[in-house]
C-alpha atoms as a PDB file:
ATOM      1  CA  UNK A   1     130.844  72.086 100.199  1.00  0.00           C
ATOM      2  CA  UNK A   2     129.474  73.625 102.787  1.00  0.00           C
ATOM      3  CA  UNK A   3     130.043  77.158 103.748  1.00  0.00           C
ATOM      4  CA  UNK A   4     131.637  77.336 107.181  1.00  0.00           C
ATOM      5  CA  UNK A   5     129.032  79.358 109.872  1.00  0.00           C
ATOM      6  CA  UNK A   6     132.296  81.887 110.493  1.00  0.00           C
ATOM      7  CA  UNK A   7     132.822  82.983 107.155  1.00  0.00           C
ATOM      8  CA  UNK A   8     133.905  86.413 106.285  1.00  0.00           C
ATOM      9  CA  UNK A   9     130.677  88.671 105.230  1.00  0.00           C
ATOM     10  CA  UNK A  10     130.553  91.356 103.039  1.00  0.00           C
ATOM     11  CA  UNK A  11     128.032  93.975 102.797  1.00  0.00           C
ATOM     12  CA  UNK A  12     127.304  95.740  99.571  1.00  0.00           C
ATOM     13  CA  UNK A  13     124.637  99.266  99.815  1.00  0.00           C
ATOM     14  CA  UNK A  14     123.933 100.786  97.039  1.00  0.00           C
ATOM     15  CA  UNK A  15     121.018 103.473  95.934  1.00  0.00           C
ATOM     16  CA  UNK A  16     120.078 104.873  91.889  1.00  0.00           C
ATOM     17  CA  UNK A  17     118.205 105.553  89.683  1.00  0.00           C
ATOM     18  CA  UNK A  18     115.686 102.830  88.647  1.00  0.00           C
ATOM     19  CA  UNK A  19     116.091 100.628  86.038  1.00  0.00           C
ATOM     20  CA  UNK A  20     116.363  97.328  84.695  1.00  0.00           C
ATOM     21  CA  UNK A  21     118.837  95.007  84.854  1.00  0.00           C
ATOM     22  CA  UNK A  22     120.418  96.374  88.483  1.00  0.00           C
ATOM     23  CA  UNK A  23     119.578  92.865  90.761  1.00  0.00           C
ATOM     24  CA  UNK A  24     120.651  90.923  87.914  1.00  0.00           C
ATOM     25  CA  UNK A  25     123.761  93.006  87.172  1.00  0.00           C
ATOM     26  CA  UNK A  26     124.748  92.855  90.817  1.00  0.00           C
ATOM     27  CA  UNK A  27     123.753  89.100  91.776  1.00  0.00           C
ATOM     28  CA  UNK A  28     125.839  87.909  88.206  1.00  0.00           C
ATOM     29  CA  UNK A  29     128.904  89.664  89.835  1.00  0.00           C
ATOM     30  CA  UNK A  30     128.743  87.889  92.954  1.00  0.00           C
ATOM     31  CA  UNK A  31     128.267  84.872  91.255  1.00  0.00           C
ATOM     32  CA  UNK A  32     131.074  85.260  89.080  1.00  0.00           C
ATOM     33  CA  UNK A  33     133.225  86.153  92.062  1.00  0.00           C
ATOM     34  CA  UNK A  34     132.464  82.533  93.277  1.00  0.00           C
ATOM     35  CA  UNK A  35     130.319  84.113  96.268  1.00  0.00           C
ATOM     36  CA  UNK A  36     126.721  83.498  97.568  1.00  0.00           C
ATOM     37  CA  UNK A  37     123.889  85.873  98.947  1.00  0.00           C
ATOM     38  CA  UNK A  38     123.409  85.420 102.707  1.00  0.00           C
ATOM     39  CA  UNK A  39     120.673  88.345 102.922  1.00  0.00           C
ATOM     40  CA  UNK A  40     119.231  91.027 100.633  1.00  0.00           C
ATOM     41  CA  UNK A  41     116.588  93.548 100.974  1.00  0.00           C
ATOM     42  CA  UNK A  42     115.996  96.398  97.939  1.00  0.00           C
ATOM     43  CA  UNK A  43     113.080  98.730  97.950  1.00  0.00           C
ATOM     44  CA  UNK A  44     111.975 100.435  94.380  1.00  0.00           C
ATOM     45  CA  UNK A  45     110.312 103.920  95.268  1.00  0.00           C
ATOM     46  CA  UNK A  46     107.408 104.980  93.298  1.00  0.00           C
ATOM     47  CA  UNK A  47     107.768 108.653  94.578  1.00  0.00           C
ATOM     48  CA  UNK A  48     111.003 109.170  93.732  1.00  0.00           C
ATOM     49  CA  UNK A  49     112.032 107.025  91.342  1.00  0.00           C
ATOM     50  CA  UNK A  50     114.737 105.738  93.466  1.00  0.00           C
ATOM     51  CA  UNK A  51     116.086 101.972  93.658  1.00  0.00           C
ATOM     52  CA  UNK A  52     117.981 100.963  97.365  1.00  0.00           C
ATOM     53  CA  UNK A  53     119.874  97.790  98.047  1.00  0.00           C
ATOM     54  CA  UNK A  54     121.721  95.921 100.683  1.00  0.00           C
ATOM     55  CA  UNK A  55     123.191  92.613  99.960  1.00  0.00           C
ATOM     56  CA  UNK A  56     125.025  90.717 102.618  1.00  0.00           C
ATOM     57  CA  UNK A  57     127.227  87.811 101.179  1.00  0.00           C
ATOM     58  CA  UNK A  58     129.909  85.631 101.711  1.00  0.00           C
ATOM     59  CA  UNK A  59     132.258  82.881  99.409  1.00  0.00           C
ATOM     60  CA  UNK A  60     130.692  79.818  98.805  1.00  0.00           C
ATOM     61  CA  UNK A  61     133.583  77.693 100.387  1.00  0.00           C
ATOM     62  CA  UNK A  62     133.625  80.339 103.541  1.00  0.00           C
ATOM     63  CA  UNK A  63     137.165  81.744 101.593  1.00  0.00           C
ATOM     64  CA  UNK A  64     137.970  84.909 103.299  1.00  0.00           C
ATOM     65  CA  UNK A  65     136.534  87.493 100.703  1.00  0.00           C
ATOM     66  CA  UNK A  66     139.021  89.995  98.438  1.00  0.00           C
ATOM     67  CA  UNK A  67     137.481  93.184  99.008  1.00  0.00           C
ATOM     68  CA  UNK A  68     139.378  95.332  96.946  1.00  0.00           C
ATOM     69  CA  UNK A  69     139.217  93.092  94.171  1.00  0.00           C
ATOM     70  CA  UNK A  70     135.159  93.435  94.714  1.00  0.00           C
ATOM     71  CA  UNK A  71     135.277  96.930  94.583  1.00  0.00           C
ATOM     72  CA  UNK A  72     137.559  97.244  91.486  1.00  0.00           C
ATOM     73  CA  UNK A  73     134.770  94.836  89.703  1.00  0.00           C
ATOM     74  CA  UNK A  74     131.825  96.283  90.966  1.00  0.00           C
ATOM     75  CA  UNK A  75     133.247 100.004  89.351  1.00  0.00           C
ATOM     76  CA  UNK A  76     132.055  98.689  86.084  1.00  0.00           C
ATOM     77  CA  UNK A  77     128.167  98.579  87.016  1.00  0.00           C
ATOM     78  CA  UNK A  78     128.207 101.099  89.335  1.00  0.00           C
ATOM     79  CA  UNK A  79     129.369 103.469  86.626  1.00  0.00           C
ATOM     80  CA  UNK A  80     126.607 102.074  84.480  1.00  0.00           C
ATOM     81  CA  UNK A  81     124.127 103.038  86.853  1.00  0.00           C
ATOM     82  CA  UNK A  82     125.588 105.709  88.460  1.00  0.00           C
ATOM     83  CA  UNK A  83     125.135 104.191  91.574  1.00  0.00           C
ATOM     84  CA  UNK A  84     125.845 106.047  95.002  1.00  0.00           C
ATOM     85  CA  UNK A  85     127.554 102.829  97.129  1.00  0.00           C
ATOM     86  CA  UNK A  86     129.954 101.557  99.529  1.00  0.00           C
ATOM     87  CA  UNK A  87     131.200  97.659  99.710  1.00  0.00           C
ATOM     88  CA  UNK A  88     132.692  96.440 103.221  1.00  0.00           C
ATOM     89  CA  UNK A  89     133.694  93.434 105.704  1.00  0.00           C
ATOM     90  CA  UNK A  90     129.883  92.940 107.655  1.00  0.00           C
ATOM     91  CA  UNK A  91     131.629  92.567 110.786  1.00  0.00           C
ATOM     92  CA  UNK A  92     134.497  95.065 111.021  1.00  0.00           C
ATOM     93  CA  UNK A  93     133.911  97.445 114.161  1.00  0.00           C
ATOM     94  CA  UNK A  94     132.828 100.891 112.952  1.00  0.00           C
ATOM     95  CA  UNK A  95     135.317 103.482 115.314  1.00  0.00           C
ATOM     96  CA  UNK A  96     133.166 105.703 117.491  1.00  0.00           C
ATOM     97  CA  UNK A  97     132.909 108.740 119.902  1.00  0.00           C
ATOM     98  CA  UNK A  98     130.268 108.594 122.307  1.00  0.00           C
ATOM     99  CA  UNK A  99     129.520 112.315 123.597  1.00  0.00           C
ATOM    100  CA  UNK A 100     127.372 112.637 126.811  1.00  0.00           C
ATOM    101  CA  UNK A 101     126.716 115.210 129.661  1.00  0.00           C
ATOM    102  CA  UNK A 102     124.921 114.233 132.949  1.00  0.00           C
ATOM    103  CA  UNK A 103     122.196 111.862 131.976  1.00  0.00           C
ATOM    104  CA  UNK A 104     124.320 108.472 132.120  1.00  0.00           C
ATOM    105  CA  UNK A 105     120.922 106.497 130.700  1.00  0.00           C
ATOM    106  CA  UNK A 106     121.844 106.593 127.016  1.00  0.00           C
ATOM    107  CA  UNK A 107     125.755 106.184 127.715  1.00  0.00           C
ATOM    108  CA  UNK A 108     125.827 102.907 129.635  1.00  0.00           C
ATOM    109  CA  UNK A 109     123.132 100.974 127.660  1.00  0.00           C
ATOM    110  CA  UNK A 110     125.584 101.387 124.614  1.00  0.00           C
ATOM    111  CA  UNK A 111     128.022 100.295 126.497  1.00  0.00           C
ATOM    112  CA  UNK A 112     126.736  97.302 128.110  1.00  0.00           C
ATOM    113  CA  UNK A 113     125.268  96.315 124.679  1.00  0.00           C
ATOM    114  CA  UNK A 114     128.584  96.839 123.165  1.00  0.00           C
ATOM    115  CA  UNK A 115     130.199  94.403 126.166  1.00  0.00           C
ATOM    116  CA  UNK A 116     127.874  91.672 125.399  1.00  0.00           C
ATOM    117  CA  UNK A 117     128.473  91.618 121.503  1.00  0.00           C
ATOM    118  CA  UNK A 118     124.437  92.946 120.793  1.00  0.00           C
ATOM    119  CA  UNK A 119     126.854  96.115 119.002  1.00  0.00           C
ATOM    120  CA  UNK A 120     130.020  96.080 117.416  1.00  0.00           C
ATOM    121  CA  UNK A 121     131.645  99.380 117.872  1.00  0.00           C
ATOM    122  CA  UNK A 122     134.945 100.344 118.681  1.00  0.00           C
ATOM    123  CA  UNK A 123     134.470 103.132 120.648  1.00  0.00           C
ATOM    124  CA  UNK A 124     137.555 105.533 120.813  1.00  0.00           C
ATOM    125  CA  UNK A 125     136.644 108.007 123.708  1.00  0.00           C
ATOM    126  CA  UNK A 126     133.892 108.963 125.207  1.00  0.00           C
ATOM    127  CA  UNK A 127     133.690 112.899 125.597  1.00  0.00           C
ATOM    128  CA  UNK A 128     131.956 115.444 127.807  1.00  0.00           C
ATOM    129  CA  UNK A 129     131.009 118.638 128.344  1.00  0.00           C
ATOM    130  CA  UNK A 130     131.581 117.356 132.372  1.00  0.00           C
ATOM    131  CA  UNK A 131     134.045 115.268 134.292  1.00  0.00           C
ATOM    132  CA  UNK A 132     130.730 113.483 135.707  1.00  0.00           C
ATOM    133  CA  UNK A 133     130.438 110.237 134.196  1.00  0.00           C
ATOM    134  CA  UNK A 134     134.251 109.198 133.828  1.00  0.00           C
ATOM    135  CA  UNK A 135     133.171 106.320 136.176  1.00  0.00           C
ATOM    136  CA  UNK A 136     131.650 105.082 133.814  1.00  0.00           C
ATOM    137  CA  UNK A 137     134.445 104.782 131.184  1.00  0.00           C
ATOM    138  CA  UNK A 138     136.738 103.740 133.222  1.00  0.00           C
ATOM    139  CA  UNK A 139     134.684 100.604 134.414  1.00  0.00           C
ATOM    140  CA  UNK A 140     134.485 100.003 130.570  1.00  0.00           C
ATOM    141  CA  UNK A 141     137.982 101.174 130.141  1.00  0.00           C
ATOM    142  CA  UNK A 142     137.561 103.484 127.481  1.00  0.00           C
ATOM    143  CA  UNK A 143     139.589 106.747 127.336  1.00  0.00           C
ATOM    144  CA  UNK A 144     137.388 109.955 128.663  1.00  0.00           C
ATOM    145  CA  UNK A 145     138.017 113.450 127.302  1.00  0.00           C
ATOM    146  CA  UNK A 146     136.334 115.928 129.320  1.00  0.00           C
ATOM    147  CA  UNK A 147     136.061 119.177 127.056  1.00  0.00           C
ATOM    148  CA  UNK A 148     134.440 122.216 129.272  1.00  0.00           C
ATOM    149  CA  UNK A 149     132.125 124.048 126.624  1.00  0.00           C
ATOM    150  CA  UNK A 150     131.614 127.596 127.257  1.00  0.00           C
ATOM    151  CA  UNK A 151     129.497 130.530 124.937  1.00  0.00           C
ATOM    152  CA  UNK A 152     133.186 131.919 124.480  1.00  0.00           C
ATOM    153  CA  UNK A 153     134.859 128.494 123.995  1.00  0.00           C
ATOM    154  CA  UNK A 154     132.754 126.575 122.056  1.00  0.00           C
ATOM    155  CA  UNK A 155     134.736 127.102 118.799  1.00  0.00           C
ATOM    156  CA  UNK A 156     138.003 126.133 120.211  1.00  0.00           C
ATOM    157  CA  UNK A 157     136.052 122.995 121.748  1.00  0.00           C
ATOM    158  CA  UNK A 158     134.668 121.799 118.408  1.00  0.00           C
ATOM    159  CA  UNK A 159     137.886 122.088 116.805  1.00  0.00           C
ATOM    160  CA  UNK A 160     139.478 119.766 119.706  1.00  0.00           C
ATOM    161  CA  UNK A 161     136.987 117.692 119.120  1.00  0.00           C
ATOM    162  CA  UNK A 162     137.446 117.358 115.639  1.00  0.00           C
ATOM    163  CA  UNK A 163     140.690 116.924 115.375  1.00  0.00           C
ATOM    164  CA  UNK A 164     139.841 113.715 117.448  1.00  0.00           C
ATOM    165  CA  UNK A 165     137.678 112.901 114.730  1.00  0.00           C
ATOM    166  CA  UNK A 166     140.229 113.004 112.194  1.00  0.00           C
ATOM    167  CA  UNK A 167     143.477 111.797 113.924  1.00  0.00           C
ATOM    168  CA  UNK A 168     141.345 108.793 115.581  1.00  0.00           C
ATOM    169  CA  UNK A 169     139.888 107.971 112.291  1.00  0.00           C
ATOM    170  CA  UNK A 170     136.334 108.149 114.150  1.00  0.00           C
ATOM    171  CA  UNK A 171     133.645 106.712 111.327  1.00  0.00           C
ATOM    172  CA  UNK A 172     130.532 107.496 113.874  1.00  0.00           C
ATOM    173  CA  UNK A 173     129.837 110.126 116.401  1.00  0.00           C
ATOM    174  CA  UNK A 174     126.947 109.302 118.829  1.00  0.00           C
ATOM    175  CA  UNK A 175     125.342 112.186 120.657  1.00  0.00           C
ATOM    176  CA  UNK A 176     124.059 109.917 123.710  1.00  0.00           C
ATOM    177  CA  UNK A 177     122.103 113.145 125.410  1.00  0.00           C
ATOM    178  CA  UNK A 178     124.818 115.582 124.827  1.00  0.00           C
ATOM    179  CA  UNK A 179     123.299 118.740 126.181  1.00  0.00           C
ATOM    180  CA  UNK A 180     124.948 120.858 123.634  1.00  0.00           C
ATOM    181  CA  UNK A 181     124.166 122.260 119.981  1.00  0.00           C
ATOM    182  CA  UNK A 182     126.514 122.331 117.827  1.00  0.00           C
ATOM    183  CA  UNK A 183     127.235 124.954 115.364  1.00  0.00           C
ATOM    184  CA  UNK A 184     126.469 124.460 111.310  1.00  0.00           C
ATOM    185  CA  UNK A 185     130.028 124.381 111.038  1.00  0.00           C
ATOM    186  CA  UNK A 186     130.814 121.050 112.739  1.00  0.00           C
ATOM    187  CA  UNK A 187     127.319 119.517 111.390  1.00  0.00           C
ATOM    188  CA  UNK A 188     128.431 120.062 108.160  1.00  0.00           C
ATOM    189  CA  UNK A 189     131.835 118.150 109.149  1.00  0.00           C
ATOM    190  CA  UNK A 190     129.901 115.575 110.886  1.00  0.00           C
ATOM    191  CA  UNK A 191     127.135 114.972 107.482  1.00  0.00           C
ATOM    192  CA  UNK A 192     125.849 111.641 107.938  1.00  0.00           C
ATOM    193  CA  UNK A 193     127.961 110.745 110.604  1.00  0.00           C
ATOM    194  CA  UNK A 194     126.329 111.781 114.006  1.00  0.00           C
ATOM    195  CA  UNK A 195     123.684 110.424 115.465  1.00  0.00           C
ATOM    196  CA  UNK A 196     121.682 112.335 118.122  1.00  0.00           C
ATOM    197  CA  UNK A 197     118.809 110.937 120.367  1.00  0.00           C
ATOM    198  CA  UNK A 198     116.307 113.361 121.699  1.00  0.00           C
ATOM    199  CA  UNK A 199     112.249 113.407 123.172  1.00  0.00           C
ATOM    200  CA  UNK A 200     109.878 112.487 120.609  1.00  0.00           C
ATOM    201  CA  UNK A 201     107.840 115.428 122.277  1.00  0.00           C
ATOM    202  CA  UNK A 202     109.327 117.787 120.273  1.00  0.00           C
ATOM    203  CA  UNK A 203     108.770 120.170 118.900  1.00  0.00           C
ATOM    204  CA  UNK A 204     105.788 121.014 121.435  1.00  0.00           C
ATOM    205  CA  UNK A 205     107.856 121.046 124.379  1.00  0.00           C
ATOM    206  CA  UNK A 206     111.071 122.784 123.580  1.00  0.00           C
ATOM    207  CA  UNK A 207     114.033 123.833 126.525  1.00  0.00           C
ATOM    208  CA  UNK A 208     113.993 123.067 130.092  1.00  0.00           C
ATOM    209  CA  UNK A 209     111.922 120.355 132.170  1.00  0.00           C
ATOM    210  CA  UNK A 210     110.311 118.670 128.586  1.00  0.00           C
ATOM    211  CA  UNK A 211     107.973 115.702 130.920  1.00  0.00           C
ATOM    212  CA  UNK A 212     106.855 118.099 133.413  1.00  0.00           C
ATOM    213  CA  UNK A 213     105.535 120.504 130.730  1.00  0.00           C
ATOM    214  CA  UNK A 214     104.568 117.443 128.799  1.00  0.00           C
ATOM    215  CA  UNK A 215     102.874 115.919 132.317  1.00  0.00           C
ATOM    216  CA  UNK A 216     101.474 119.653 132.694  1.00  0.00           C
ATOM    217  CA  UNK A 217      99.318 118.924 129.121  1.00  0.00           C
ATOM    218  CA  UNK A 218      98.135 115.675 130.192  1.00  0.00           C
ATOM    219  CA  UNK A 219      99.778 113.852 127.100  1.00  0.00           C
ATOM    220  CA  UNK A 220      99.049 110.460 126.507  1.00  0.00           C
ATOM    221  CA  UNK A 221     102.345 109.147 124.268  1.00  0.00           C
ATOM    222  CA  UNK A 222     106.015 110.122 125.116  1.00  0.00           C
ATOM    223  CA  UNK A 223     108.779 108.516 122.976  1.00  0.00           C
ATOM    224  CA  UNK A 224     112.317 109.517 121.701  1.00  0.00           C
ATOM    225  CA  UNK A 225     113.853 109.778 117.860  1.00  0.00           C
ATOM    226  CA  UNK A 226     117.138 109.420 116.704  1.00  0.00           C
ATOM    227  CA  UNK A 227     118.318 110.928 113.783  1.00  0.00           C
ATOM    228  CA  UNK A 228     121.221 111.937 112.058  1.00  0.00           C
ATOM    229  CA  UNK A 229     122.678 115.563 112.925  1.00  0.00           C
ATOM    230  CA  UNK A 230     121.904 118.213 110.851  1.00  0.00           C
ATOM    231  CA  UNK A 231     122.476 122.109 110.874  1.00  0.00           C
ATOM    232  CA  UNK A 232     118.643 122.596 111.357  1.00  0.00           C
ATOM    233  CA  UNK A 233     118.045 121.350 115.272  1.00  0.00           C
ATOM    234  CA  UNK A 234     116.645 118.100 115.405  1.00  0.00           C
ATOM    235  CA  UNK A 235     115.160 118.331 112.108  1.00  0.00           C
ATOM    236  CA  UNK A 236     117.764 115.737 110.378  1.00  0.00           C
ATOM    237  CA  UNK A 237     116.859 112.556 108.793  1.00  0.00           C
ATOM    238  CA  UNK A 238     114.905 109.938 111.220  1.00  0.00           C
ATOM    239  CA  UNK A 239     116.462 106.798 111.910  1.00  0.00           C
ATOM    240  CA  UNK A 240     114.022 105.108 114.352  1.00  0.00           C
ATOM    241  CA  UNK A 241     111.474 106.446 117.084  1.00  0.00           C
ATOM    242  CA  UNK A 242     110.168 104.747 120.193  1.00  0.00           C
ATOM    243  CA  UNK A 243     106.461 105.599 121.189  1.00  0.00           C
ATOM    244  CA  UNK A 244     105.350 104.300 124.477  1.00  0.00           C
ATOM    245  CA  UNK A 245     101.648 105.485 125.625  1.00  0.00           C
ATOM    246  CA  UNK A 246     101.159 106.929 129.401  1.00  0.00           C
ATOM    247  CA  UNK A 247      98.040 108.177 130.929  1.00  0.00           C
ATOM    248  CA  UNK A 248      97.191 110.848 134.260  1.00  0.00           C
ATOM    249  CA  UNK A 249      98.213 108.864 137.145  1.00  0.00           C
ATOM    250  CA  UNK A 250     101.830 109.203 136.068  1.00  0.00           C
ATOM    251  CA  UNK A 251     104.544 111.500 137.958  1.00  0.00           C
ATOM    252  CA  UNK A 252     106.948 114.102 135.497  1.00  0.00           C
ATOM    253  CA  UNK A 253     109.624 111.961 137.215  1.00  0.00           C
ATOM    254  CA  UNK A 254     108.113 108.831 136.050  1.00  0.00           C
ATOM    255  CA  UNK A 255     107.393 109.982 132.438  1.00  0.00           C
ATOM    256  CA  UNK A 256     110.856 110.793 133.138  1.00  0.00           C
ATOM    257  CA  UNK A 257     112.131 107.285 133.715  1.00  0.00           C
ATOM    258  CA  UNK A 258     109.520 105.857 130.463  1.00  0.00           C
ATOM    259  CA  UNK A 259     111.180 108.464 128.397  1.00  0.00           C
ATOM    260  CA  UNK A 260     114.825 106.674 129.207  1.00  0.00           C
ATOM    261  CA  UNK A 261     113.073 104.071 128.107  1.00  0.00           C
ATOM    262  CA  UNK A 262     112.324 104.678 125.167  1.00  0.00           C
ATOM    263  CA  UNK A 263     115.191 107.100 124.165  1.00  0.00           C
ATOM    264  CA  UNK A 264     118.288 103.908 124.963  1.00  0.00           C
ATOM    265  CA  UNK A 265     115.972 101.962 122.559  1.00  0.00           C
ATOM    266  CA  UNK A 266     115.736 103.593 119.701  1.00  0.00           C
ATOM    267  CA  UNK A 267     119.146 104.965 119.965  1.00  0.00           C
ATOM    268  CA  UNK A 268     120.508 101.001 120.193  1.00  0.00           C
ATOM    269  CA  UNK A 269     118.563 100.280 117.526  1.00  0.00           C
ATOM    270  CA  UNK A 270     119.768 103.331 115.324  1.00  0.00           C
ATOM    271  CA  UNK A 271     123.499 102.849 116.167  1.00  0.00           C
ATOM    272  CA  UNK A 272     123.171  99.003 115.032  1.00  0.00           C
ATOM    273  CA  UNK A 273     121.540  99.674 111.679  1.00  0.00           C
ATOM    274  CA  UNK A 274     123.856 101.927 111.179  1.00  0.00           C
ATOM    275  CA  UNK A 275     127.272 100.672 111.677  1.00  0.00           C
ATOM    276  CA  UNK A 276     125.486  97.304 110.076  1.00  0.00           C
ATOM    277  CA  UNK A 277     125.222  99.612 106.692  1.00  0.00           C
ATOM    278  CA  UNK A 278     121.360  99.374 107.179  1.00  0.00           C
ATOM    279  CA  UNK A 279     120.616 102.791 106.558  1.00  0.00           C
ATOM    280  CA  UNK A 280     121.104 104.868 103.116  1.00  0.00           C
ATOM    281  CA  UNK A 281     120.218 108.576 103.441  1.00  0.00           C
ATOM    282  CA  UNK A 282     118.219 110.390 100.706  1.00  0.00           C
ATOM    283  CA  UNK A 283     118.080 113.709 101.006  1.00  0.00           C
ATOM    284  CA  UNK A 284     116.237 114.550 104.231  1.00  0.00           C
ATOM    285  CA  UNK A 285     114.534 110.627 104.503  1.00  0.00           C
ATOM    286  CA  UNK A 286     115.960 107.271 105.386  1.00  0.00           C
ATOM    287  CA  UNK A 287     115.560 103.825 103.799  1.00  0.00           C
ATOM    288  CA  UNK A 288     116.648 101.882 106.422  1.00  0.00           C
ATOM    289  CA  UNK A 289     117.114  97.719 105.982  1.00  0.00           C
ATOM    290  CA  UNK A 290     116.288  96.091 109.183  1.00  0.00           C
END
C-alpha cells in the first residue's frame, strides 16, 4: 500500500543521556505502532555526553496518526532513559506574536513567507512599541496591539503583554527588531520561547548608528544572529547567523540595506526550524536539525 503524499506527520525530539539501545528502542515503537520513518537526524556528542534526535514519521497506510496514544507509549522509554522530549502533528501552526518597532524589514518578510506557505505560523497579533507599521497588519489582516513603552511603564506593558501570551495561548514570540529590552522578569517567562534577531557586529558596536560605526572601522563582514532571549542581552543560545562580506567603497546606508539582508534571513530560517521542532536547547548551545 502506498502511503498517500498528504499523510498526517508526526514529529518526535528528544535529547539524553547516551546509551545503547535508544534508536532501536524508539524505531521498534514506531514500528509497532504500524508507522514508518519519513526523516531522522540524531547527533551523539562526545563533549557532553549527550544523545539528540528528531524523527519525522507518518502511518504506513497514510492513517491519520493517534497522538495521544503515541505519547502514552512512548512514556515507557522515555522514563527508561530519562529523556527530555516532546511528540507533535509536523504540520500544526505554532501560535505567534510578532513584536516590531520602526524597522518594517524583519516584519514583512515573515509575513510574506508566512502568505506563501515557506512558514507555518499562526500569528496572533503583531505588537509595537509604535502605531507605525499597522499598515502592515492590516494588509495581512492580523490584529495590531500598539503598547507605548515608557521607563515608568514598562512593567505594566510587559504584563499586558503577557497576559496576551497566556490568554492567546501564544507558543512563540518573535522579536522582529523590537527596539526594546526586556526585563529578566519576562525573559524568564518567555525561556525558550522568544526569538530575537540582532547585528552580528556585536558586541563591538553596541547602541546607536551600529553600520556607521561599523563603516567608521572599515569592517569587512556584517551579518545578523538570532537567538533565543535570555536575561543576559543578546547572549542567549544561537540559532543561526548570516555573514555577508563588504569592503570600503560601501555607504553606512548601504551596509545598512546588506545588514537587512542578512538579519530577514537568518531570522526566517530560525523561526522555521523552530516551529518545525528542529532545534533542542542545551544549556546555553543549540543542536539544531536542518
Amino acid at each position: 500500500m502506498t502511503r498517500p503524499a498528504d499523510a498526517q506527520h508526526g514529529v518526535l525530539v528528544l535529547s539524553c543521556e547516551d546509551a545503547p539501545g535508544i534508536v532501536h528502542a524508539v524505531s521498534g515503537l514506531l514500528v509497532d505502532e504500524q508507522c514508518t520513518i519519513v526523516e531522522s537526524h540524531q547527533f551523539d556528542s562526545l563533549t557532553s555526553g549527550m544523545f539528540f534526535m528528531r524523527v519525522e514519521f507518518a502511518h504506513v497506510d497514510g492513517a491519520p496518526l493517534d497522538l495521544p496514544a503515541l505519547r502514552e507509549a512512548l512514556q515507557p522509554i522515555a522514563e527508561r532513559y530519562q529523556m527530555e522530549w516532546r511528540l507533535d502533528d509536523a504540520s500544526r501552526k505554532q501560535r505567534v506574536i510578532i513584536m516590531v518597532s520602526q524597522y518594517a524589514h524583519a516584519l514583512n518578510d515573515l509575513l510574506f513567507r508566512n502568505s506563501i506557505g515557506e512558514l507555518n505560523l499562526d500569528v496572533v497579533a503583531i505588537v509595537s512599541n509604535h502605531p507605525t507599521l499597522k499598515g502592515i497588519a492590516d494588509f495581512y489582516e492580523i490584529p495590531f496591539r500598539h503598547i507605548p513603552v515608557t521607563r515608568e511603564t514598562k512593567p505594566e506593558a510587559e504584563a499586558e503583554l503577557l497576559e496576551m501570551v497566556r490568554s492567546e495561548g501564544v507558543e512563540l514570540v518573535i522579536l522582529a527588531r523590537y527596539m526594546q529590552i526586556l526585563s529578566d522578569t519576562l525573559c524568564r517567562e518567555l525561556n525558550g520561547q522568544a526569538i530575537n534577531i540582532h547585528h552580528s557586529i556585536l558586541p563591538s558596536f553596541k547602541g546607536a548608528r551600529p553600520y556607521h560605526q561599523a563603516h567608521a572601522r572599515g569592517v569587512k563582514f556584517i551579518g545578523a544572529t538570532a537567538h533565543y532571549v535570555t536575561a543576559d542581552l543578546d547572549e542567549g543560545p544561537i540559532i543561526e547567523q548570516e555573514m555577508l562580506r563588504v569592503n570600503h567603497s560601501l555607504s553606512p546606508d548601504q551596509l545598512a540595506s546588506r545588514g537587512r539582508e542578512a538579519e530577514i534571513r537568518a531570522l526566517a530560517r530560525a523561526v522555521r526550524w523552530h516551529t518545525e521542532n528542529r532545534i533542542i536547547i542545551r544549556g546555553n548551545r543549540t543542536v539544531v536539525f536542518e
